[in-house]
N, C-alpha and C. Protein backbone atom coordinates (compact mmCIF):
# COMPACT_ATOMS: atom_id res chain seq x y z
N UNK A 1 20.33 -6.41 37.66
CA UNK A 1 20.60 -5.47 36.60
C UNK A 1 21.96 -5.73 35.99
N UNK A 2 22.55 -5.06 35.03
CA UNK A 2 23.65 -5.27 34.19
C UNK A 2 24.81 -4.61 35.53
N UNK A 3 25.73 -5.51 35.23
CA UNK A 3 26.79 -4.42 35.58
C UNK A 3 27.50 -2.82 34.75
N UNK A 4 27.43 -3.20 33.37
CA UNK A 4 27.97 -1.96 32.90
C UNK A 4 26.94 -0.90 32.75
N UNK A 5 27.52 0.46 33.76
CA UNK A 5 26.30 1.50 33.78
C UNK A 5 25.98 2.03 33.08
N UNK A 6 27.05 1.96 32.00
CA UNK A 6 27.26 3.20 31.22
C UNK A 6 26.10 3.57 29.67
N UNK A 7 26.17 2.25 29.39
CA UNK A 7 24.77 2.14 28.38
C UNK A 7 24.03 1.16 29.02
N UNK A 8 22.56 1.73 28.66
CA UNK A 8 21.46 1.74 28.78
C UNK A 8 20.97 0.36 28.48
N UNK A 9 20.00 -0.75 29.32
CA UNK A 9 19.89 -2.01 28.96
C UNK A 9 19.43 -2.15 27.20
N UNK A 10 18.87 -1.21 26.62
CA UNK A 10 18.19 -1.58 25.42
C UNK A 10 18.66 -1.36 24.40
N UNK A 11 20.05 -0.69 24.83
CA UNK A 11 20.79 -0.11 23.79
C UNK A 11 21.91 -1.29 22.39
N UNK A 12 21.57 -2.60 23.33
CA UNK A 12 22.08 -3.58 21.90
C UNK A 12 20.25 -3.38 20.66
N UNK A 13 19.07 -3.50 21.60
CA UNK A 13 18.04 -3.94 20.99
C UNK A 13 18.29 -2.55 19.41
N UNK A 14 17.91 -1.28 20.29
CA UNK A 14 18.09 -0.13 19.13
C UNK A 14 19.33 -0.52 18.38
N UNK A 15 20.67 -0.79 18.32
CA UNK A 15 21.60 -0.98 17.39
C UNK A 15 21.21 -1.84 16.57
N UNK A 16 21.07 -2.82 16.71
CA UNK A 16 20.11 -4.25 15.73
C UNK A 16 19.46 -4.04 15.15
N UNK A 17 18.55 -3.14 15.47
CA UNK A 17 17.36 -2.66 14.41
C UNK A 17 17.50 -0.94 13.58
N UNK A 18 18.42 -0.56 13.84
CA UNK A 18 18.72 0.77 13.54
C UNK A 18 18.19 0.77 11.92
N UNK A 19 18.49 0.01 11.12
CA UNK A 19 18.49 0.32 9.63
C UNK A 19 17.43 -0.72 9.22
N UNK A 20 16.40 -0.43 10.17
CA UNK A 20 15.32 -1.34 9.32
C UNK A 20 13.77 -0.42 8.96
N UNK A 21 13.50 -0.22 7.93
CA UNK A 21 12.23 0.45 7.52
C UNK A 21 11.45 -0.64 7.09
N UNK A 22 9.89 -0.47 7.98
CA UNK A 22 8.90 -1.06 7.45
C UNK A 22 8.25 -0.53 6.51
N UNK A 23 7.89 -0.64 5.54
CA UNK A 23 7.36 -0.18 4.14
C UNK A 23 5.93 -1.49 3.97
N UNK A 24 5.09 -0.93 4.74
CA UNK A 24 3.94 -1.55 4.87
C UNK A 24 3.13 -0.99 3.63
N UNK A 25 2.81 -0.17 3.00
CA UNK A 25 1.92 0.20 2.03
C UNK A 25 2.44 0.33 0.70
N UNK A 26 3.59 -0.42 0.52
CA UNK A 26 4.00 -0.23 -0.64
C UNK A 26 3.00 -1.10 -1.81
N UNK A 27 2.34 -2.14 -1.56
CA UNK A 27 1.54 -2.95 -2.31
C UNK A 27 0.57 -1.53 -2.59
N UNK A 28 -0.07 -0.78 -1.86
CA UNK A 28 -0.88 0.35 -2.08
C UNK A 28 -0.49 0.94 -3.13
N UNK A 29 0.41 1.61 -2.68
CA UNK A 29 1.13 2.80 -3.37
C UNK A 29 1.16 2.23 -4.68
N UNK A 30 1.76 0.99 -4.92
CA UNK A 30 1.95 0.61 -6.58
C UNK A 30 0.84 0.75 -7.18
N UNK A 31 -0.57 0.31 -6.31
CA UNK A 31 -1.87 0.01 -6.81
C UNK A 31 -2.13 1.68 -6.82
N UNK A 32 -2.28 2.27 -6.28
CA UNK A 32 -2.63 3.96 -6.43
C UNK A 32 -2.10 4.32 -8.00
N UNK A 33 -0.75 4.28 -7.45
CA UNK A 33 0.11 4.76 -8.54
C UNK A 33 -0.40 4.32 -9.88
N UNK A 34 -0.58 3.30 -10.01
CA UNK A 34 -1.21 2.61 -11.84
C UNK A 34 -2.25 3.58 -11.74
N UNK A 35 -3.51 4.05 -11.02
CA UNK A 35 -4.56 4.79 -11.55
C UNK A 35 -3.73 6.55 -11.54
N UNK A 36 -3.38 6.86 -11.07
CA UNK A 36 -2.14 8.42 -11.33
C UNK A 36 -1.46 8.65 -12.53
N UNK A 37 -0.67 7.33 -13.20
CA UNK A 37 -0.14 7.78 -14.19
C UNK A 37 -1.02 7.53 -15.13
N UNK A 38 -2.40 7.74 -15.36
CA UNK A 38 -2.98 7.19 -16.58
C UNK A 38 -3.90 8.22 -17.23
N UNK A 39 -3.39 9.75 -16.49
CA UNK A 39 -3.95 11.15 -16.93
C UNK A 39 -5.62 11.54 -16.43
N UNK A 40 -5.87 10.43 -15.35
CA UNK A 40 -6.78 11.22 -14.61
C UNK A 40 -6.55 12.27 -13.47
N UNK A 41 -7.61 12.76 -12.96
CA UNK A 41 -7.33 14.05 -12.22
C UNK A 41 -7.08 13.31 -10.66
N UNK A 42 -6.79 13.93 -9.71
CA UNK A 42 -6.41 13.37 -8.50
C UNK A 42 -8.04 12.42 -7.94
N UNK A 43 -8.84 13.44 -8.05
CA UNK A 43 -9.59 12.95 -6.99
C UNK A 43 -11.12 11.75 -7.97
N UNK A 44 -10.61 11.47 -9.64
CA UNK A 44 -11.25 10.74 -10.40
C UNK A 44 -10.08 8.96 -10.07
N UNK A 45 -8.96 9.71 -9.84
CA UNK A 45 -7.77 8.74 -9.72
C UNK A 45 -7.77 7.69 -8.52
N UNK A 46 -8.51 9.15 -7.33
CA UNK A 46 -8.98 8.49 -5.88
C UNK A 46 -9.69 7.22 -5.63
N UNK A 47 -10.74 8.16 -7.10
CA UNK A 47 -12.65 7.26 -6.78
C UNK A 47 -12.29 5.84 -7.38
N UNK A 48 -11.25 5.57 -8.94
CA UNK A 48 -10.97 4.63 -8.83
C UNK A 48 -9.94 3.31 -8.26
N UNK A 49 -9.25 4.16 -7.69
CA UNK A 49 -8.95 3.21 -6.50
C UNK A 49 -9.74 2.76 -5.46
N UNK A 50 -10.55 3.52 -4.67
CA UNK A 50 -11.54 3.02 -4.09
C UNK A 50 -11.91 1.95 -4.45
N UNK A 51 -13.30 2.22 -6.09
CA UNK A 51 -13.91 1.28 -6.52
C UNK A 51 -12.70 -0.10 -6.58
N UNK A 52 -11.86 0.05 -7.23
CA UNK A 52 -10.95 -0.89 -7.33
C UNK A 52 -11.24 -2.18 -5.82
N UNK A 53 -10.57 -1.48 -4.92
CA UNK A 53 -10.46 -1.48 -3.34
C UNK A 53 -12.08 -2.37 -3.32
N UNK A 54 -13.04 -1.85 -3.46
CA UNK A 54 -14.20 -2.25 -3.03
C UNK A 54 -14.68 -3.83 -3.88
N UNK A 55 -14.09 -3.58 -5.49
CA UNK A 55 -14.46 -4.74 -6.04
C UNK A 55 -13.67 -6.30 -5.66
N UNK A 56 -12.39 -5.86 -4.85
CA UNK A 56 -11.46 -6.97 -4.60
C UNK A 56 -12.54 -7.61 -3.19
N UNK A 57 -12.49 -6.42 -2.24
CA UNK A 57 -12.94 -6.98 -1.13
C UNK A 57 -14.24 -7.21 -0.72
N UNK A 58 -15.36 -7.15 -1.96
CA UNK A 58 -16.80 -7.11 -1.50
C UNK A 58 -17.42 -8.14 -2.64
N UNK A 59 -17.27 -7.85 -3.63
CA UNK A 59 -17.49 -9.08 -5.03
C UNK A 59 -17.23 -10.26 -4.83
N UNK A 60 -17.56 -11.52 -5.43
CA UNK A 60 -16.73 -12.59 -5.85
C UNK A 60 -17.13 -12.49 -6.92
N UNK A 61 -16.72 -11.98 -7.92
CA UNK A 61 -16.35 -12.07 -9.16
C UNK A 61 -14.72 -12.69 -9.43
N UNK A 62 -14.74 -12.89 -10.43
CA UNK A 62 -13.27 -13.79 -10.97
C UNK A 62 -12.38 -12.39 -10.97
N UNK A 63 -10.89 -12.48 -11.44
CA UNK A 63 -10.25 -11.61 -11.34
C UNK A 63 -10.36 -10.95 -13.04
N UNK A 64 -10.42 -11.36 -13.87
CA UNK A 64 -10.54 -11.17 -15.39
C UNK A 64 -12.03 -10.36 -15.25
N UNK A 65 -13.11 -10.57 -14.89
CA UNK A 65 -13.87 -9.73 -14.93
C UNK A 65 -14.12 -8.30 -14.18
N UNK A 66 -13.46 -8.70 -13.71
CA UNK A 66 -12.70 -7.21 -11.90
C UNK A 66 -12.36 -6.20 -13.16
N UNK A 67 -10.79 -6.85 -13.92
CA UNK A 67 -10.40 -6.35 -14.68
C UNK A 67 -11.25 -5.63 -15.70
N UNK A 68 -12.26 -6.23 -16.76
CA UNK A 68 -13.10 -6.13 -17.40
C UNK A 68 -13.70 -4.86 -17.20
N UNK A 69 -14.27 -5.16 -15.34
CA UNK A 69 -14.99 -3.64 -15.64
C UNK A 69 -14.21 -2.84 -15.10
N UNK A 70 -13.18 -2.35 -14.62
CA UNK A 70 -12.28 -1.52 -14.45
C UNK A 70 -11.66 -0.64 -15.71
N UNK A 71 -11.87 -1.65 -16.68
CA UNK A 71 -10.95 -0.96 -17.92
C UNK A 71 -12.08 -0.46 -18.59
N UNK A 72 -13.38 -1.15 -18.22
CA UNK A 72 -14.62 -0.05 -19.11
C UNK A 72 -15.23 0.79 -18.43
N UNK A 73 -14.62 1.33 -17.39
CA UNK A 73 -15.43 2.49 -16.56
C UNK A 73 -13.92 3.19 -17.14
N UNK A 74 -12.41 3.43 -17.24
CA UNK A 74 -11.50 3.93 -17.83
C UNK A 74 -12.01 4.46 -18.94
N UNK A 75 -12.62 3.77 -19.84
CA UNK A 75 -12.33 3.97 -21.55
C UNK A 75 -14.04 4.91 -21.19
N UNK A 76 -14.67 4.95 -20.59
CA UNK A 76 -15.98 5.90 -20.73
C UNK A 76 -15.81 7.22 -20.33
């Protein structure tokens, strides 16, 4: 064990990392956020993020057509 009793073995590890925030969902949040500010209601704002969500990870469609129908389910 260490000789000095006085602090705690892990106590360099916590100082080292003291000022670090993981900000894991910020790619989300931006992507949320674009359907929020565009004057839909919360939970129309939800459904298209979802769909969004679903066309990236279930389609192979190109990205221009992703787009395509995203902006014509908007404008209806």
């Amino acid at each position: 064990m260490s000789e000095n009793k006085t602090q705690p073995r892990n106590a360099g590890h916590q100082q080292r990392n003291a000022g670090v925030k993981q900000d894991r969902n910020s790619a989300v949040k931006e992507e949320r956020s674009a359907f929020d500010n565009i004057g839909l209601t919360k939970r129309n704002a939800d459904y298209m993020f979802r769909f969004n969500q679903a066309l990236q990870n279930v389609t192979k469609l190109d990205t221009d057509k992703k787009t395509e129908i995203v902006q014509g389910m908007l404008m209806n």
